[in-house]
C-alpha atoms as a PDB file:
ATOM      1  CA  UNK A   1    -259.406 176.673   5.611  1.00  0.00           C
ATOM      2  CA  UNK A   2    -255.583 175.621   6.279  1.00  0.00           C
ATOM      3  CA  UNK A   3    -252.741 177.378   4.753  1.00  0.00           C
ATOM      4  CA  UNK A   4    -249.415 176.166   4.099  1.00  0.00           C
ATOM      5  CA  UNK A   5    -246.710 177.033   6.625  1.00  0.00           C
ATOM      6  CA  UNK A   6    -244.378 180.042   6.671  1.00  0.00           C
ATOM      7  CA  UNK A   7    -240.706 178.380   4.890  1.00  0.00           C
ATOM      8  CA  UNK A   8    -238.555 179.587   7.504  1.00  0.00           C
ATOM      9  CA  UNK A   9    -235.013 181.767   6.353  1.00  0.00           C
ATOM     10  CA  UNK A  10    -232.486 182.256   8.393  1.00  0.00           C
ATOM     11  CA  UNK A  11    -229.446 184.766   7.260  1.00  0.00           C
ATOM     12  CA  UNK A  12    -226.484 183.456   6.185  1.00  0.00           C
ATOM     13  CA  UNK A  13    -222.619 184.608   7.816  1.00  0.00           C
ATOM     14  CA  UNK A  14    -221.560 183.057   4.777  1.00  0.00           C
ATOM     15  CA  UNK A  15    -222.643 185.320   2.181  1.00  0.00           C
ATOM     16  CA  UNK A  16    -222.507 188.110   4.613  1.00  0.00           C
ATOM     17  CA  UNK A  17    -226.592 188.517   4.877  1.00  0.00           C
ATOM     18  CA  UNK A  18    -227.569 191.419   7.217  1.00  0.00           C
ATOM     19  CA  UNK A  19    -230.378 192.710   6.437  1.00  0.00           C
ATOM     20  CA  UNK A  20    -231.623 196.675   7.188  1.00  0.00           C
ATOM     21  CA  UNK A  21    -234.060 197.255   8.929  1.00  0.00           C
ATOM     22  CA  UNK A  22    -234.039 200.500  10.032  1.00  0.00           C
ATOM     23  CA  UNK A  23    -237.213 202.148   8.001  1.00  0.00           C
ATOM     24  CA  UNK A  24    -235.936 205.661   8.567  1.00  0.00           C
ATOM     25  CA  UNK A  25    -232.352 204.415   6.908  1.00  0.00           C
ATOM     26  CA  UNK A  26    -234.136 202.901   4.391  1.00  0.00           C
ATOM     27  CA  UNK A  27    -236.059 205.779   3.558  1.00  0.00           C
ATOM     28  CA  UNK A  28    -233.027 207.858   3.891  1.00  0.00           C
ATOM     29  CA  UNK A  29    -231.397 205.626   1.352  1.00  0.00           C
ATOM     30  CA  UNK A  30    -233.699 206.246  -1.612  1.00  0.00           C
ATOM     31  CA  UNK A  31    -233.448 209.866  -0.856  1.00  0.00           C
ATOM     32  CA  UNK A  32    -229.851 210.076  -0.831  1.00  0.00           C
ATOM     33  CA  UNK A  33    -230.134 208.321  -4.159  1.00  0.00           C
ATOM     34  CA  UNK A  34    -231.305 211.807  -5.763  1.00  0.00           C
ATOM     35  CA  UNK A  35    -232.867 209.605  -8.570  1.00  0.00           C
ATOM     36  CA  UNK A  36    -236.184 211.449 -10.198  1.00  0.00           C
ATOM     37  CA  UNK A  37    -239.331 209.850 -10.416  1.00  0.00           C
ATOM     38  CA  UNK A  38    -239.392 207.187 -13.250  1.00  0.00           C
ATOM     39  CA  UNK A  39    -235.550 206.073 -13.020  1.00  0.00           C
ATOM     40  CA  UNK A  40    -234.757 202.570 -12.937  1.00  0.00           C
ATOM     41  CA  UNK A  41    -232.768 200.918  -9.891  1.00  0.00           C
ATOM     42  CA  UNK A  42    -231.683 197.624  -9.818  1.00  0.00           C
ATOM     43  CA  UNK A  43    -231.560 196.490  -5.960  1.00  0.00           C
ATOM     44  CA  UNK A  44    -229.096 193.720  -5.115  1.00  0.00           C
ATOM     45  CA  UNK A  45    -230.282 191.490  -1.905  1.00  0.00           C
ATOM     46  CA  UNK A  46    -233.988 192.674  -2.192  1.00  0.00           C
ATOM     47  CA  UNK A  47    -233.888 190.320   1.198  1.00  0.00           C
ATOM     48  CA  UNK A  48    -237.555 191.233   3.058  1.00  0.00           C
ATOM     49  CA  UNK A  49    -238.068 194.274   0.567  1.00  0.00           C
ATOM     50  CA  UNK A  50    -238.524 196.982   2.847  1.00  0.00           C
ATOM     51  CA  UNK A  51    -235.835 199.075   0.704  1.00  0.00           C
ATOM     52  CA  UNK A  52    -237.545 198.060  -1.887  1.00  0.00           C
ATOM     53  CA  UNK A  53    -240.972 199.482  -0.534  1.00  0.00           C
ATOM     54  CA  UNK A  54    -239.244 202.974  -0.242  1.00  0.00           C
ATOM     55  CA  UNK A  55    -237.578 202.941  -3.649  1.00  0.00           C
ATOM     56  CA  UNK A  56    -241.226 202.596  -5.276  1.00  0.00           C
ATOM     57  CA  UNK A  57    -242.315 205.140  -2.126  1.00  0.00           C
ATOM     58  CA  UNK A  58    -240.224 207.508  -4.659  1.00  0.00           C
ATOM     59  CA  UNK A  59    -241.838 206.694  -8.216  1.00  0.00           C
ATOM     60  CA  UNK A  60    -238.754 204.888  -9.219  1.00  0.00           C
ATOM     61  CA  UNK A  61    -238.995 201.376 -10.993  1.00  0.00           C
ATOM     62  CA  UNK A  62    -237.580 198.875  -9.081  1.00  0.00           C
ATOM     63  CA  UNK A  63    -235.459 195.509 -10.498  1.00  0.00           C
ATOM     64  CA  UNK A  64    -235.367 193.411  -6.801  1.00  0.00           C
ATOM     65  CA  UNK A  65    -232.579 190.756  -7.544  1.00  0.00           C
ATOM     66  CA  UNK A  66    -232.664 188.079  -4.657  1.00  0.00           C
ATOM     67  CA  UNK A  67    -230.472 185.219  -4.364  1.00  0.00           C
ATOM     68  CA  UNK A  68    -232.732 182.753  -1.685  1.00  0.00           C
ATOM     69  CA  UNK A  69    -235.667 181.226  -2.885  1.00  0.00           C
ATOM     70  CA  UNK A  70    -237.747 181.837   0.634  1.00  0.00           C
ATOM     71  CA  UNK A  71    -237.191 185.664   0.261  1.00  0.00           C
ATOM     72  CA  UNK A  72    -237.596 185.406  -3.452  1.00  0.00           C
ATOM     73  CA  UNK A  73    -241.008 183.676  -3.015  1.00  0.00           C
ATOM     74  CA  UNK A  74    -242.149 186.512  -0.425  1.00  0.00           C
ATOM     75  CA  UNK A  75    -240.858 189.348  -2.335  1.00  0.00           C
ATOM     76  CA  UNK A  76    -243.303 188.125  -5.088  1.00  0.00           C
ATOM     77  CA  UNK A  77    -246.178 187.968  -2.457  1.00  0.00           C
ATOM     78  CA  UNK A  78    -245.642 191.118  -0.928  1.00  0.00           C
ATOM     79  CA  UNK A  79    -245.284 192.738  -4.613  1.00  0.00           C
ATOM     80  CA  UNK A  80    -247.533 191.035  -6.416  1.00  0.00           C
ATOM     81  CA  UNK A  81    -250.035 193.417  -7.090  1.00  0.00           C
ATOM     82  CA  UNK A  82    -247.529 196.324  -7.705  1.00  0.00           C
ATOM     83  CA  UNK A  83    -246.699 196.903 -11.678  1.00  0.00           C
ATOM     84  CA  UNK A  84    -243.444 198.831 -10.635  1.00  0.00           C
ATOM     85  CA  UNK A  85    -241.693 196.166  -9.882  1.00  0.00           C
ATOM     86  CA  UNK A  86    -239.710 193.214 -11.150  1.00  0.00           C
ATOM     87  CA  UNK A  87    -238.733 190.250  -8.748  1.00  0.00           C
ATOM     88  CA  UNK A  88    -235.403 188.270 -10.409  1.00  0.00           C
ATOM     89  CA  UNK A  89    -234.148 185.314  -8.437  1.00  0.00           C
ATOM     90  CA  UNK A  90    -230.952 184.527  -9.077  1.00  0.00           C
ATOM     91  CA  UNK A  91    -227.116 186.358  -8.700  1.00  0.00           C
ATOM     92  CA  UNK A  92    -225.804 189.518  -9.378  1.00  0.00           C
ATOM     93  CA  UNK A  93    -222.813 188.710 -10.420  1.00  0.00           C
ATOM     94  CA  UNK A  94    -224.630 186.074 -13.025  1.00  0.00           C
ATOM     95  CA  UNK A  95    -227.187 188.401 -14.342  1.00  0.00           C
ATOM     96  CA  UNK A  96    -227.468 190.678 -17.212  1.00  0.00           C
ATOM     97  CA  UNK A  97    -228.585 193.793 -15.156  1.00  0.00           C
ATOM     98  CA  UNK A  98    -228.229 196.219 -17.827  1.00  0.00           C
ATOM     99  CA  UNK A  99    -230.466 193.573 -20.181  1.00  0.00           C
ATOM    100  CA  UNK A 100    -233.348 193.074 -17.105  1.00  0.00           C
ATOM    101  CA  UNK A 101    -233.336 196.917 -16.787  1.00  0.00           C
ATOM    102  CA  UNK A 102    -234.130 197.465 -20.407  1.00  0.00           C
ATOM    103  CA  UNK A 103    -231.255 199.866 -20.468  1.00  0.00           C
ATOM    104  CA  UNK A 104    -229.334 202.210 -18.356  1.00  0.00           C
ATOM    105  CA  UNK A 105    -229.924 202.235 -14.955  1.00  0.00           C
ATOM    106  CA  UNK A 106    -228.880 202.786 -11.288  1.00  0.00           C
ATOM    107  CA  UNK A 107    -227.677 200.305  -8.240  1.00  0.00           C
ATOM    108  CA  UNK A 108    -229.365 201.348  -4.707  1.00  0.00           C
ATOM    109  CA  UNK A 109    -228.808 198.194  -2.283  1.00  0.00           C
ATOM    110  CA  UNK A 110    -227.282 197.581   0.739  1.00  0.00           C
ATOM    111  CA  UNK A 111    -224.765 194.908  -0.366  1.00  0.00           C
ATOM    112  CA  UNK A 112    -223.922 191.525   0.728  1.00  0.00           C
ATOM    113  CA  UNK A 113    -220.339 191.803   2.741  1.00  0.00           C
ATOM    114  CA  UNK A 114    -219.120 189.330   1.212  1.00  0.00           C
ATOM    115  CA  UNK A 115    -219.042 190.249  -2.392  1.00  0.00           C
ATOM    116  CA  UNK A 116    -219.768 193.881  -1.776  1.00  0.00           C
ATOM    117  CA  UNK A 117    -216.248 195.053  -3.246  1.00  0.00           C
ATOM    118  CA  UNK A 118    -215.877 192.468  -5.840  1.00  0.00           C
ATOM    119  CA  UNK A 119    -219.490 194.022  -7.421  1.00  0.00           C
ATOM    120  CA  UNK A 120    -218.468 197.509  -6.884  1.00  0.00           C
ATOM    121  CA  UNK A 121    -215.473 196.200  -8.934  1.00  0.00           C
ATOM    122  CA  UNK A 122    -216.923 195.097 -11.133  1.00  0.00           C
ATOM    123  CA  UNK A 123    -219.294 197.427 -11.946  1.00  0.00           C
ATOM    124  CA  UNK A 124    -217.358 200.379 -12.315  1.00  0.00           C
ATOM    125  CA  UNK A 125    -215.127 198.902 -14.768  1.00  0.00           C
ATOM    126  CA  UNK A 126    -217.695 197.522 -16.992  1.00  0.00           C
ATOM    127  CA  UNK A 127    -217.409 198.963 -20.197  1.00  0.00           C
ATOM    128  CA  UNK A 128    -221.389 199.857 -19.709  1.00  0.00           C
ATOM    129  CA  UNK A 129    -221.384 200.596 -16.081  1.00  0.00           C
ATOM    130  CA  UNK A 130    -224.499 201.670 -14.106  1.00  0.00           C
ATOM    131  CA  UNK A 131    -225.245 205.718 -14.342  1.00  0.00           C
ATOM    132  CA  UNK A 132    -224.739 205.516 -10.315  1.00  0.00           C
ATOM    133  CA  UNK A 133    -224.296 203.357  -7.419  1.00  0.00           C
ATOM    134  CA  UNK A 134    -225.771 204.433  -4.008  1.00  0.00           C
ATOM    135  CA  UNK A 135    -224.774 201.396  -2.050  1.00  0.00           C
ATOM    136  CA  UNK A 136    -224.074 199.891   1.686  1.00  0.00           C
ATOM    137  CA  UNK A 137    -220.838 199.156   2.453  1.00  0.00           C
ATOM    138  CA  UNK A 138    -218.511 198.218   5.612  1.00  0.00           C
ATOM    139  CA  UNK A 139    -217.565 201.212   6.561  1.00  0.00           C
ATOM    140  CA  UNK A 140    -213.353 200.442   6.361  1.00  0.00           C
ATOM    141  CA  UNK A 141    -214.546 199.251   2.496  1.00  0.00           C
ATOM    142  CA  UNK A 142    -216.360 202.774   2.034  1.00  0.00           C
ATOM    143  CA  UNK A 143    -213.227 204.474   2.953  1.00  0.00           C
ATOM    144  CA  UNK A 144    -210.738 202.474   0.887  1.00  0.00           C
ATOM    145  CA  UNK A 145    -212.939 203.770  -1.926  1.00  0.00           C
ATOM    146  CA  UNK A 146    -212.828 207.338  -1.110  1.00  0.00           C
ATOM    147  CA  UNK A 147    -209.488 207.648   0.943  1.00  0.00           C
ATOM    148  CA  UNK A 148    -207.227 210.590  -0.202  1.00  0.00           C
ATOM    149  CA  UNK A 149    -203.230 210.547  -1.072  1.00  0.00           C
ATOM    150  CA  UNK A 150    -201.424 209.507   2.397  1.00  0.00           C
ATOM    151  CA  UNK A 151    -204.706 206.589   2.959  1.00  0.00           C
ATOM    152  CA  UNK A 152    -204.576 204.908  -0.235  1.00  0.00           C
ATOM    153  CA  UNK A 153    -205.491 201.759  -0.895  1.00  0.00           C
ATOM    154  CA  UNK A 154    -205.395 199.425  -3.931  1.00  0.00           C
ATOM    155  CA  UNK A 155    -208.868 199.768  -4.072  1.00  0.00           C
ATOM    156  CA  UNK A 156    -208.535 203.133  -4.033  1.00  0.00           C
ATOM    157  CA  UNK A 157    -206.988 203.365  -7.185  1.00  0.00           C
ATOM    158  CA  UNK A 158    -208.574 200.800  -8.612  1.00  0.00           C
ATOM    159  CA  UNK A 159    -212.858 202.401  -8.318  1.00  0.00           C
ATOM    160  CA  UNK A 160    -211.065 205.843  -8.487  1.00  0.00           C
ATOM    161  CA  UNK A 161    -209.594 204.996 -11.524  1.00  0.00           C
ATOM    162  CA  UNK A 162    -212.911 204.332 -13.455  1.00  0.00           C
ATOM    163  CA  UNK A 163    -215.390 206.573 -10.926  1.00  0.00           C
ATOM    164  CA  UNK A 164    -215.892 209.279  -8.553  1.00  0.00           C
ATOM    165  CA  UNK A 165    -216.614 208.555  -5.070  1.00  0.00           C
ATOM    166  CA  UNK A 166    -217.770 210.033  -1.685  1.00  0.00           C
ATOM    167  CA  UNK A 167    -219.318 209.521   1.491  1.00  0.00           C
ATOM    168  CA  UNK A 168    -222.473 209.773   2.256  1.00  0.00           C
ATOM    169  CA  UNK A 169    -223.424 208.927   6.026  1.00  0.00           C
ATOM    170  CA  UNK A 170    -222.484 205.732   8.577  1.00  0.00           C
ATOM    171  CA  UNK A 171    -225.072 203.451   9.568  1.00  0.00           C
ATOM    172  CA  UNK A 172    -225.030 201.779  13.209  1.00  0.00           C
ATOM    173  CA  UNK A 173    -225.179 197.661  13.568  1.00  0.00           C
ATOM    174  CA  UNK A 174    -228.303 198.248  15.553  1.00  0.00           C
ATOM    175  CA  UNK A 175    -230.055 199.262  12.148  1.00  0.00           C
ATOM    176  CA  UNK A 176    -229.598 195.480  10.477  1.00  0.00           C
ATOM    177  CA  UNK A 177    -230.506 192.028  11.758  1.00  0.00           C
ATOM    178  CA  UNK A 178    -228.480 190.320  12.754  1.00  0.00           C
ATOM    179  CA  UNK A 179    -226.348 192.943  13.988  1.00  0.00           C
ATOM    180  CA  UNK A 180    -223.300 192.973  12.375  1.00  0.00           C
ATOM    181  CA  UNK A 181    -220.167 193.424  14.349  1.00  0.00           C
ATOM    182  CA  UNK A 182    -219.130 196.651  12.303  1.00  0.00           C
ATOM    183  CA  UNK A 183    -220.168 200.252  11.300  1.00  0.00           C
ATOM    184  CA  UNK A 184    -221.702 200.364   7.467  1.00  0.00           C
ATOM    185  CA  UNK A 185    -221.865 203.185   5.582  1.00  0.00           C
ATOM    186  CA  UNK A 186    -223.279 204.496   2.469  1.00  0.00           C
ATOM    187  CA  UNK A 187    -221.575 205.445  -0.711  1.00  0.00           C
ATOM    188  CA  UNK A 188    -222.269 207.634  -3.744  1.00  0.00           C
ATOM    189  CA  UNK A 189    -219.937 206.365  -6.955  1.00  0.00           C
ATOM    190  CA  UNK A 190    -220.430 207.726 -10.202  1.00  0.00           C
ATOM    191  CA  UNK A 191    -218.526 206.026 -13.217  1.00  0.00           C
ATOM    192  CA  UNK A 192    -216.705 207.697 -15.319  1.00  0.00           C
ATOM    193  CA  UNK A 193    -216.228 206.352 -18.621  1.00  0.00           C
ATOM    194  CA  UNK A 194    -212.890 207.502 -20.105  1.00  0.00           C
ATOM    195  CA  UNK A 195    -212.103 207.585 -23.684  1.00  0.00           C
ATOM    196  CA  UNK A 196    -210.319 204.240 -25.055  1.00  0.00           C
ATOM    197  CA  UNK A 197    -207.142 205.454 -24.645  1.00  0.00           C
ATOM    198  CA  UNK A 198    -207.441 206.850 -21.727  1.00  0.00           C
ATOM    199  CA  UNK A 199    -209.011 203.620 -20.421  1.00  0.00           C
ATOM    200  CA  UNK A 200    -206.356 201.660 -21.501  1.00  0.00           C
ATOM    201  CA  UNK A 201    -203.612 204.171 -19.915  1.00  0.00           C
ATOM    202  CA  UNK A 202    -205.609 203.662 -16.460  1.00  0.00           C
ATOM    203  CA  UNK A 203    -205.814 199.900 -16.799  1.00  0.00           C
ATOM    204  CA  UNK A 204    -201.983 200.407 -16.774  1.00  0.00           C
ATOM    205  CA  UNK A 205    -201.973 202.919 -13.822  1.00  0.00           C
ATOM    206  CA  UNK A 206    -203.434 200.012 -11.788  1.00  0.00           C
ATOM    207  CA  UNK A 207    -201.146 196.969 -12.934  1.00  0.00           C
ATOM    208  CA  UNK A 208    -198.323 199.290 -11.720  1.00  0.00           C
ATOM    209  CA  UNK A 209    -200.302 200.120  -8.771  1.00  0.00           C
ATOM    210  CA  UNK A 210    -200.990 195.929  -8.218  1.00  0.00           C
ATOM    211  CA  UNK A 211    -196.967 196.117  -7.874  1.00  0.00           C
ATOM    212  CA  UNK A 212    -196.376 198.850  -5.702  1.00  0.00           C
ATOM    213  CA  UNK A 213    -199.461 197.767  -3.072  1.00  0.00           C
ATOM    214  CA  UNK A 214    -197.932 194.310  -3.221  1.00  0.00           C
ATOM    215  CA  UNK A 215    -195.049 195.012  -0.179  1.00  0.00           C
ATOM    216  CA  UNK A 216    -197.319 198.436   1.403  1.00  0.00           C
ATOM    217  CA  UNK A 217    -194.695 198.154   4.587  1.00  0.00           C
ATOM    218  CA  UNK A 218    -191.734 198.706   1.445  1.00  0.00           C
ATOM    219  CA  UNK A 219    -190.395 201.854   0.005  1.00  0.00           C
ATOM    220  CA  UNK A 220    -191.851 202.671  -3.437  1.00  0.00           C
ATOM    221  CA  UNK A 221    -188.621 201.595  -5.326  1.00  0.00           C
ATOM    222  CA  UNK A 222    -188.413 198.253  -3.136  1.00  0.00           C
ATOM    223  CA  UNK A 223    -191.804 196.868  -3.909  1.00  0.00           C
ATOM    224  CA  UNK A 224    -191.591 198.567  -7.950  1.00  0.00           C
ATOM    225  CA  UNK A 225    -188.322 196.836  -8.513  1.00  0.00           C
ATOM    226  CA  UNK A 226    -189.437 193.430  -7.061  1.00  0.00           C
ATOM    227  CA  UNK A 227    -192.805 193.296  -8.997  1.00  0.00           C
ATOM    228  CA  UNK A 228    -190.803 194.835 -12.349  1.00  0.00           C
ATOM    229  CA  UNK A 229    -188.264 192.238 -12.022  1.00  0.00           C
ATOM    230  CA  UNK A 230    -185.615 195.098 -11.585  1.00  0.00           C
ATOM    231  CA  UNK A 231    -182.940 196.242 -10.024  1.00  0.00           C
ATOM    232  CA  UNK A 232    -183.825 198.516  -7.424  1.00  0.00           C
ATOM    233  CA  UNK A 233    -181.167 201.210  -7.886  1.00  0.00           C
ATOM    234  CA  UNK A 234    -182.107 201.438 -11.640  1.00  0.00           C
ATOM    235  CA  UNK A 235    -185.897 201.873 -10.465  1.00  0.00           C
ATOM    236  CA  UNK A 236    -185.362 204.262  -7.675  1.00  0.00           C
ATOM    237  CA  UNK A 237    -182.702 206.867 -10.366  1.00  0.00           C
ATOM    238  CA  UNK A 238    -185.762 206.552 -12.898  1.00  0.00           C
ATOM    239  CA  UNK A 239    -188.636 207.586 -10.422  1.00  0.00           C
ATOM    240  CA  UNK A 240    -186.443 210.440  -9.169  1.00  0.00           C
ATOM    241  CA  UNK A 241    -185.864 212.179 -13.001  1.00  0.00           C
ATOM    242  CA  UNK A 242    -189.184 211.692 -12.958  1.00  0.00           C
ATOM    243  CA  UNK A 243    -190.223 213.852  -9.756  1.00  0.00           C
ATOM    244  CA  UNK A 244    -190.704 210.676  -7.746  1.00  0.00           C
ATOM    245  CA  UNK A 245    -189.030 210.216  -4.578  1.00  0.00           C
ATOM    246  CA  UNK A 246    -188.662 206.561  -4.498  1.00  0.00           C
ATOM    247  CA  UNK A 247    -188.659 206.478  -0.573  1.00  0.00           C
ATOM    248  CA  UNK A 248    -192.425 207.158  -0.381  1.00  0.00           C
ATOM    249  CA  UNK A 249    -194.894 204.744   0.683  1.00  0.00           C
ATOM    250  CA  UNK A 250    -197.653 203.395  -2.242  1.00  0.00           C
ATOM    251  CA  UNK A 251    -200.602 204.468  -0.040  1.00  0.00           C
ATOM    252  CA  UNK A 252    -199.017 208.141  -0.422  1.00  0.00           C
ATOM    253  CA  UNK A 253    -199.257 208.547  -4.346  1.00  0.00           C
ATOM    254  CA  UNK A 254    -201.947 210.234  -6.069  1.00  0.00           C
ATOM    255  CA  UNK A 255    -203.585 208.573  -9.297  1.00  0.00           C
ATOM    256  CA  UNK A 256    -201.823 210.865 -11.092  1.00  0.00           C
ATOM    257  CA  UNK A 257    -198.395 210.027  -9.549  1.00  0.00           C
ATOM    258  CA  UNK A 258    -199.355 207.023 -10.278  1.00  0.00           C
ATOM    259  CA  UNK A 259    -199.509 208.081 -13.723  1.00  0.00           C
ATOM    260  CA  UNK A 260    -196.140 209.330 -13.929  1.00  0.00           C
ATOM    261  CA  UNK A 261    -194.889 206.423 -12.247  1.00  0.00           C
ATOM    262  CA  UNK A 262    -195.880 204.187 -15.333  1.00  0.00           C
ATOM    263  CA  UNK A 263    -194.594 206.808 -17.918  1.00  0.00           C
ATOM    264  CA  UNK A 264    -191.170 206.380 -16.210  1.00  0.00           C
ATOM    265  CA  UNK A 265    -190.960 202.603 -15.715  1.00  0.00           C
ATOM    266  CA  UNK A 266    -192.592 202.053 -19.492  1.00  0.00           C
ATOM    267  CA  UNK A 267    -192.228 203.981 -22.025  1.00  0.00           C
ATOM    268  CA  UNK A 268    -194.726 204.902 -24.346  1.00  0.00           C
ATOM    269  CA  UNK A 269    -197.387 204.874 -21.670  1.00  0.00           C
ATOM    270  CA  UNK A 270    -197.335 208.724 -21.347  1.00  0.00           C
ATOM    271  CA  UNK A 271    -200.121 210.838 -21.846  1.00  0.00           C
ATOM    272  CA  UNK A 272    -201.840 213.737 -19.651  1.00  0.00           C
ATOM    273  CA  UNK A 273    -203.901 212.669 -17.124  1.00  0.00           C
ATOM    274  CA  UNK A 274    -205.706 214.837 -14.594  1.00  0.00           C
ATOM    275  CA  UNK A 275    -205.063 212.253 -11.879  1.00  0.00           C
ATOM    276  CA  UNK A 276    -209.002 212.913 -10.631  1.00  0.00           C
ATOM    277  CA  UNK A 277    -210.256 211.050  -8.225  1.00  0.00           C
ATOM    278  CA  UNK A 278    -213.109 210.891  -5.904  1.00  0.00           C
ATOM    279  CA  UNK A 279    -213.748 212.323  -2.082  1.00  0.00           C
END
């Protein structure tokens, strides 16, 4: 008896398809996720599902979103007789996770490069984010989103902001297939959701941070007083009253620097803030 042939797949550049695997990094992965038995992940770029396969190794219910209808059709084969697990085609970024999940839930994948940050984005500052993300990354990504005062990044205060983030371990190229060209690593981010006004108060932290990481080469009161529309001496007398020097660089400023930095330049934005951020 004849069966139909194999649809071949081949990765795309394009959406930045590598796929892992590594089994030991896989299995690695859904221990670092510290999620107990019965929690529900939703895995972005199921791709072959051999993350997948150690995610259910762990009890844990397992929503495999895949994007390409080849790997969607074998990720139904290879699950089919397994009730702990849902195969969605379709994107991410389209999707009503939280909806498919049947509530809250956690993100374990090893994400596409190519919209890797944008989801992590977007995640984070959804007003019903995951509970946690334990997630692939390039590895000059990973650090943008846990980088300290003196390394900061726009990014930086954009996840830290709405999350707490750290480092978990690098993985080599050799791991993924095709080999990628850089170091991954994994990532632990928590979201934090902050009180309205609080939320509101760091959604203006990062438009003033949008400004300042606009000229990163500039001095603080150069690139302020260019995205304010202001005259630079004005900005640079009103960060120094209020305890910034306005020679520093952007990358140098805590969130909560950054926070006094917006109760200077606008008033009426003031209110504590503990300036926490992730490591």
């Amino acid at each position: 008896m004849s069966t139909a042939p194999r649809a071949t797949f081949r990765p795309s550049s394009r959406r930045g398809q590598n796929f892992l695997v590594d089994r030991a990094v896989q299995r690695r992965i859904a221990s670092a996720a510290a999620l107990p038995p019965g929690s529900t992940v939703v895995e972005i770029g199921a791709g072959t599902g051999n993350l997948t396969e150690a995610l259910l190794a762990r009890g844990l219910r397992v929503i495999a979103v895949e994007i390409e209808d080849v790997l969607v059709a074998r990720l139904r084969e290879r699950f089919r007789n397994r009730d702990q697990v849902q195969i969605v085609a379709g994107d991410a970024r389209r999707l009503d996770l939280r909806e498919l999940a049947g509530g809250s839930y956690h993100v374990v994948a090893n994400l596409p490069y190519s919209v890797g940050t944008r989801l992590v984005v977007s995640f984070v500052s959804d007003a019903d984010p995951p509970r946690s993300l334990t997630v692939l990354l390039q590895r000059e990504v990973a650090r943008r989103l846990t980088a300290k005062p003196g390394d900061m990044a726009l990014l930086s205060v954009i996840v830290q902001s709405y999350a707490k983030t750290r480092r978990l371990f690098d993985v080599p190229p050799e791991a993924f297939r095709p080999r990628p060209k850089v170091v991954s690593t994994l990532v632990r981010i928590d979201p934090i959701r902050p009180p309205e006004a609080d939320a509101a108060f760091a959604e203006s932290r990062i438009a003033m941070a949008r400004h300042g990481f606009a000229q990163t080469r500039k001095k603080l009161r150069n690139s302020l007083a260019a995205g304010l529309a202001r005259r630079e001496p004005e900005v640079g007398a009103t960060l120094e009253s209020a305890g910034i020097d306005p020679g520093r660089r952007p990358q140098t400023l805590s969130l909560s620097e950054w926070d006094q930095v917006v109760a200077a330049l606008i008033p009426g934005q003031h209110q504590e803030s503990d300036g926490s951020s992730g490591s």
